[in-house]
Protein backbone atom coordinates (compact mmCIF):
# COMPACT_ATOMS: atom_id res chain seq x y z
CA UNK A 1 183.19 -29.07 147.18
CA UNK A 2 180.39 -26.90 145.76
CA UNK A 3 178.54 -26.54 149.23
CA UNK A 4 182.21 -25.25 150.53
CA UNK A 5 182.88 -23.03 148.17
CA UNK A 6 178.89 -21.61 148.31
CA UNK A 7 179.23 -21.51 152.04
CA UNK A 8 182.73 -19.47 151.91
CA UNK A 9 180.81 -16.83 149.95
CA UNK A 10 177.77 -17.03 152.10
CA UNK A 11 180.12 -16.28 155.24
CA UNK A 12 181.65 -13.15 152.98
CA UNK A 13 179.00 -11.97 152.16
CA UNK A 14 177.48 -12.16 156.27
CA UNK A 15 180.52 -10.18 157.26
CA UNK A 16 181.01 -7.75 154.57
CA UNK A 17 179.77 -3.99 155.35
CA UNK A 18 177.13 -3.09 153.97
CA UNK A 19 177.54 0.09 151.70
CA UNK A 20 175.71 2.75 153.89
CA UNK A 21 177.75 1.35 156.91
CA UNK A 22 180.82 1.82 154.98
CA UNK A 23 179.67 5.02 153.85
CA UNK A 24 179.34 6.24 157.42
CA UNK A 25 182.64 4.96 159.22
CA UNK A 26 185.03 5.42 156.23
CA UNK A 27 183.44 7.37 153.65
CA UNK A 28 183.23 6.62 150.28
CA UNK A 29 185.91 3.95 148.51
CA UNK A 30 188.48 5.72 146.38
CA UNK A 31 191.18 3.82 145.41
CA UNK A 32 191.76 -0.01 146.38
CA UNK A 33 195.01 -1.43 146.42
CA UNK A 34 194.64 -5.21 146.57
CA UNK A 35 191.86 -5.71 149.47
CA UNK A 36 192.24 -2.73 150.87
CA UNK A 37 190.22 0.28 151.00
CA UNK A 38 191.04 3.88 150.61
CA UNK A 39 188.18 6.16 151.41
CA UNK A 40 187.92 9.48 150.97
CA UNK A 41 187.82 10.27 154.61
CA UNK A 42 191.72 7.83 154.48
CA UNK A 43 192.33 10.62 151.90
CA UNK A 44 191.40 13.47 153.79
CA UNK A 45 193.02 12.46 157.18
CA UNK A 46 196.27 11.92 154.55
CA UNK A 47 195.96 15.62 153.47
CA UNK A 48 195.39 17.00 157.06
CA UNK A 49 198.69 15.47 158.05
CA UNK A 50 200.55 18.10 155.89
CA UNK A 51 201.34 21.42 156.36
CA UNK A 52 198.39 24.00 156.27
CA UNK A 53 200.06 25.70 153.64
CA UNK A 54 200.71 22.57 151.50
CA UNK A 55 196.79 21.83 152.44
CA UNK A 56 195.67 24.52 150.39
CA UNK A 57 196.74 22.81 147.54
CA UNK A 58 194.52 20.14 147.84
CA UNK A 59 190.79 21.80 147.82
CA UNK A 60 189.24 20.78 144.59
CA UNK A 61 188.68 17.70 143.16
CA UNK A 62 191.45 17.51 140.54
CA UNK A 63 194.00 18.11 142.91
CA UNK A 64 192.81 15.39 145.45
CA UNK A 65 192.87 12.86 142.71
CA UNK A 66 196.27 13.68 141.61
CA UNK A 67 197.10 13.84 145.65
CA UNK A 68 195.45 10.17 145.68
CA UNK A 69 197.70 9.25 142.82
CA UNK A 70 200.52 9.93 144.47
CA UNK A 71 199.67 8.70 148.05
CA UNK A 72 198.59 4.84 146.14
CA UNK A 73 202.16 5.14 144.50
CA UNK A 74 204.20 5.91 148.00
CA UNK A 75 201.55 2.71 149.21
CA UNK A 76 202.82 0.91 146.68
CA UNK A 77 206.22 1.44 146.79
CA UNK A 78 206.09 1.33 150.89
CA UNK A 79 204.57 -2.18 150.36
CA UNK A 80 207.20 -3.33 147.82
CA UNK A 81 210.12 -2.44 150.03
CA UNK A 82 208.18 -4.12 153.05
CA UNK A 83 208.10 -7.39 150.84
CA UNK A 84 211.75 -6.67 150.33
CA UNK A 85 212.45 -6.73 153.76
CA UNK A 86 213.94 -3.31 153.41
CA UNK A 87 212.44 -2.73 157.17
CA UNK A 88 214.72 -4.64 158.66
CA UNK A 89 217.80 -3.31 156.50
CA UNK A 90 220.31 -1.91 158.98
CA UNK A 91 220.75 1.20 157.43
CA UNK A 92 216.62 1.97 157.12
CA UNK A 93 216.57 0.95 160.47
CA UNK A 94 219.20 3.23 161.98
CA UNK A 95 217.78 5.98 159.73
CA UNK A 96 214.59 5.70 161.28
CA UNK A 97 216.14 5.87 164.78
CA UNK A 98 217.75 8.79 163.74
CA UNK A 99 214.62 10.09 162.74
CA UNK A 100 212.62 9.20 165.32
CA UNK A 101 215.99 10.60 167.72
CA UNK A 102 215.12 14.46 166.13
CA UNK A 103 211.46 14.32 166.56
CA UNK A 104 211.78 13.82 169.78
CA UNK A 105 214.16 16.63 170.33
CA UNK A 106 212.06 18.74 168.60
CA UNK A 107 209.49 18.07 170.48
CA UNK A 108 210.68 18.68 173.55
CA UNK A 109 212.46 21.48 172.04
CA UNK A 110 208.74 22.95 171.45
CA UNK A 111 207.62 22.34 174.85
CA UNK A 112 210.71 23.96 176.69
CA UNK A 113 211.51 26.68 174.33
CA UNK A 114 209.48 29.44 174.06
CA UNK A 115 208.07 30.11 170.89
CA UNK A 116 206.00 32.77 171.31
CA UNK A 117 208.83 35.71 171.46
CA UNK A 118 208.26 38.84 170.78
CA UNK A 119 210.55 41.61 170.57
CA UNK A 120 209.92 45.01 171.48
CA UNK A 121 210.08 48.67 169.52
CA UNK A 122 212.97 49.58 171.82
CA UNK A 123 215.30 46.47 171.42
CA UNK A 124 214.26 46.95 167.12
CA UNK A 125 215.74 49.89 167.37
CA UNK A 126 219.13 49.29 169.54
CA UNK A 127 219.66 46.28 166.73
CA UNK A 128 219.16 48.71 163.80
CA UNK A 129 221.45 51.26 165.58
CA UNK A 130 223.97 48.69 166.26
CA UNK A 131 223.72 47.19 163.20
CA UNK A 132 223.22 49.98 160.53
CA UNK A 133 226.27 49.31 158.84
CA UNK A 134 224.87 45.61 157.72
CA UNK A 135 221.39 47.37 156.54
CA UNK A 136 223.13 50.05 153.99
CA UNK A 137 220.92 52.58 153.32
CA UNK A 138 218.02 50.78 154.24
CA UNK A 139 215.67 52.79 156.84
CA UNK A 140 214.60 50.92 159.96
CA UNK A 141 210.71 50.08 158.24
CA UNK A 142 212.07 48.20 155.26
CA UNK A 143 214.48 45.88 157.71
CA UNK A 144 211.69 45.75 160.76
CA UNK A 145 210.52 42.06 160.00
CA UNK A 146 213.93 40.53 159.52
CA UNK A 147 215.20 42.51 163.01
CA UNK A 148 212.54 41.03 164.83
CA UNK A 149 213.27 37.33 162.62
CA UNK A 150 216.68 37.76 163.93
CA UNK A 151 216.32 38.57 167.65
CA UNK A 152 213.46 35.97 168.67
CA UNK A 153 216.13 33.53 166.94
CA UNK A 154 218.66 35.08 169.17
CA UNK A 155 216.51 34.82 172.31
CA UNK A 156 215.83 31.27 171.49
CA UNK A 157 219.41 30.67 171.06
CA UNK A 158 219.66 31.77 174.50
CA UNK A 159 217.08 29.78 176.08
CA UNK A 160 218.35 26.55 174.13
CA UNK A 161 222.24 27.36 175.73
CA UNK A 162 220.40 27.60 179.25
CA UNK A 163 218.39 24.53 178.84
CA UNK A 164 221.48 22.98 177.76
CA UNK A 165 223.53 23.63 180.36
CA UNK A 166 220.91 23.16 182.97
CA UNK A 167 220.76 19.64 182.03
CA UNK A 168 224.92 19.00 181.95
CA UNK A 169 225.15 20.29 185.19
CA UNK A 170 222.23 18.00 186.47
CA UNK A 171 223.80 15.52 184.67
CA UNK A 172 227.62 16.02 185.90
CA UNK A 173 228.91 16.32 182.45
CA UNK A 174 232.58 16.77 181.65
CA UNK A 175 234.26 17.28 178.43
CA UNK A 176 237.37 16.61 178.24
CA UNK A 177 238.24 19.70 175.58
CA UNK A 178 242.24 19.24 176.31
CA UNK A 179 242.09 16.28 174.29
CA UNK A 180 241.51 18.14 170.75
């Protein structure tokens, strides 16, 4: 019983990294949640995942720990519900379809929509003169950024009605509007 238990710690200890090796693949341990590891480099990649202005947040060393606070909660509660079987509830599940439904829009959204619009002095101007009554007494400078906000929305309207309808009538779609 002795030799057993002696040679189950001689065959941990044979395949356990040594620190400089874990140093180099995952960077230095952080946090540990049970037997697993959270280096900082697992932090880091965590932190790069969010938005770059949210990022900015997260550049000294008080605000990483209280960033690795929260991120080993959200573990810990994501493991708790997994224990709970919560992912294969039928409403998690059909959430995350409908999740996973709008990325994929959106992604394809990004690839066929333009997003690089710009709009030009000239069409500024015909919106400001069309639309001075909506702007007060404002003069065209002060309104400039929200006139061009407004018509690369507009022209990306457009391109989503086109794309749209490009695919109904590949598709042979009919709605049957007389029925409302």
């Amino acid at each position: 019983m002795g030799r057993s238990l002696e040679a189950q710690k001689q065959l941990e200890k044979s395949t356990q990294l040594d620190e400089t090796e874990t140093q180099r693949t995952g960077g230095v341990v952080v946090a540990r949640i049970g037997d697993r590891e959270i280096t900082m480099t697992d932090l880091e990649n965590e932190i790069e995942k969010l938005p770059p202005s949210v990022q900015a947040q997260f550049k000294d060393e008080t605000s990483k720990l209280r960033f690795l606070q929260q991120y080993v909660g959200a573990e810990l509660l994501y493991d708790t519900a997994l224990r709970r079987g919560f992912d294969k509830d039928k409403d998690v599940v059909e959430g995350v379809f409908q999740m996973k439904k709008q990325l994929m829009i959106n992604k394809l959204l990004t690839e066929q929509i333009p997003q690089n619009i710009e709009a030009s002095e000239n069409d500024v101007k015909l919106y400001y003169d069309a639309h001075k009554a909506d702007f007060g007494d404002k003069k065209l400078g002060e309104v400039k950024s929200q006139i061009e906000s407004e018509l690369k929305r507009q022209k990306q309207q457009e391109a989503y009605n086109k794309l749209v309808m490009k695919m109904m009538e590949a598709e042979k779609v009919k709605i049957y509007d007389d029925q409302f």
